[in-house]
Protein backbone atom coordinates (compact mmCIF):
# COMPACT_ATOMS: atom_id res chain seq x y z
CA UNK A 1 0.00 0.00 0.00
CA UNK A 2 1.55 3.44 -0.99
CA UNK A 3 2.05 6.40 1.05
CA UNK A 4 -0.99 8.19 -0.63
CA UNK A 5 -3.50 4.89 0.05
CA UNK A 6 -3.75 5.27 3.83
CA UNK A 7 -7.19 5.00 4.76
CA UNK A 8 -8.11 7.84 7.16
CA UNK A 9 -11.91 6.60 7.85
CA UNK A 10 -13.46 4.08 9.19
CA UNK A 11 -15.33 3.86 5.62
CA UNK A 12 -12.34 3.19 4.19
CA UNK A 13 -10.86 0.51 6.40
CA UNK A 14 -14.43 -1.47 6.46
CA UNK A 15 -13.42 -1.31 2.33
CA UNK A 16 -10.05 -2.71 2.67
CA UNK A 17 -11.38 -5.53 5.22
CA UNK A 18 -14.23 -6.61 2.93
CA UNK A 19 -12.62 -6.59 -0.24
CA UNK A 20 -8.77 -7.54 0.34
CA UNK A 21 -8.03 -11.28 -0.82
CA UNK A 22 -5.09 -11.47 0.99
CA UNK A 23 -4.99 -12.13 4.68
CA UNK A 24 -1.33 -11.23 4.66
CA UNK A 25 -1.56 -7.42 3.03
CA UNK A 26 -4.53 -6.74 4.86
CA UNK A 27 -2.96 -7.63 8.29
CA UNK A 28 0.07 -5.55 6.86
CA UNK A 29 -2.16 -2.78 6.07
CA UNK A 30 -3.88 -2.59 9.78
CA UNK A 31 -0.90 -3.26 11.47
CA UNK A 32 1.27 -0.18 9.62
CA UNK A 33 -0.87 2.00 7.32
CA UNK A 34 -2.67 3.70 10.08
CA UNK A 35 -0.55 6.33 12.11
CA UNK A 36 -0.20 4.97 15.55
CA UNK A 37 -1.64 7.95 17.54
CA UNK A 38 -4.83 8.10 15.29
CA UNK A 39 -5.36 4.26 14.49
CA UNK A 40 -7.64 3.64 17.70
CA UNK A 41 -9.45 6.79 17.15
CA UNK A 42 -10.64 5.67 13.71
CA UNK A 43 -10.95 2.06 14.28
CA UNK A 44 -13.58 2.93 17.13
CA UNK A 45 -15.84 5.11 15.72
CA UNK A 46 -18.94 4.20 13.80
CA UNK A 47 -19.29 4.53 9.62
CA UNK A 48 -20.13 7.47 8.23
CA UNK A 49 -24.03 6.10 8.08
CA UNK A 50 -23.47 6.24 11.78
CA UNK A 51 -23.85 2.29 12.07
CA UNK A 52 -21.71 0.31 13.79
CA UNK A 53 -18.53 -1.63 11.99
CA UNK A 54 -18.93 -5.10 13.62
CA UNK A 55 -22.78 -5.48 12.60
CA UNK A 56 -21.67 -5.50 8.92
CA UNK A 57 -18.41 -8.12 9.10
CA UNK A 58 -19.20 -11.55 8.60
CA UNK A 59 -17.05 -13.23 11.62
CA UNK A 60 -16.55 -16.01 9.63
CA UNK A 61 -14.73 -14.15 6.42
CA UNK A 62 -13.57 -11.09 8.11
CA UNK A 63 -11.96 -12.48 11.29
CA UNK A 64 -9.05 -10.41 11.33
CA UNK A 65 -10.71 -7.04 10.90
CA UNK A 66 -12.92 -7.44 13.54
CA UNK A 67 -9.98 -8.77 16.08
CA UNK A 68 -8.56 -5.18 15.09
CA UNK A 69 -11.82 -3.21 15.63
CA UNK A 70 -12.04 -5.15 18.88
């Protein structure tokens, strides 16, 4: 993921959970692409609809996003 990709909303991290095909990049992405003193910020508010992240992950497909939203 380039410099310019970093996802800076919740929006756009739900995106990169439901849609990455590799388990690898995406925990690569989580783990590094957010800036450390903002990643907790966005990974605990809601979406932009105002609902909340974990009601629209599947457990079973998007495991490791929700263990980082959690």
């Amino acid at each position: 993921m380039a410099p310019t990709d970093i996802p800076q909303s919740m929006d756009a991290i739900l995106n990169q959970i439901t849609t990455t095909n590799s388990i690898v990049a995406l925990n690569q992405m989580l783990r590094t692409a957010l800036p450390r003193d903002v990643r907790d910020s966005i990974l605990a508010s809601p979406l932009a609809s105002g609902q909340d992240p974990l009601s629209v992950l599947d457990v079973r497909t998007n495991t490791l996003g929700i263990l980082y939203i959690v």
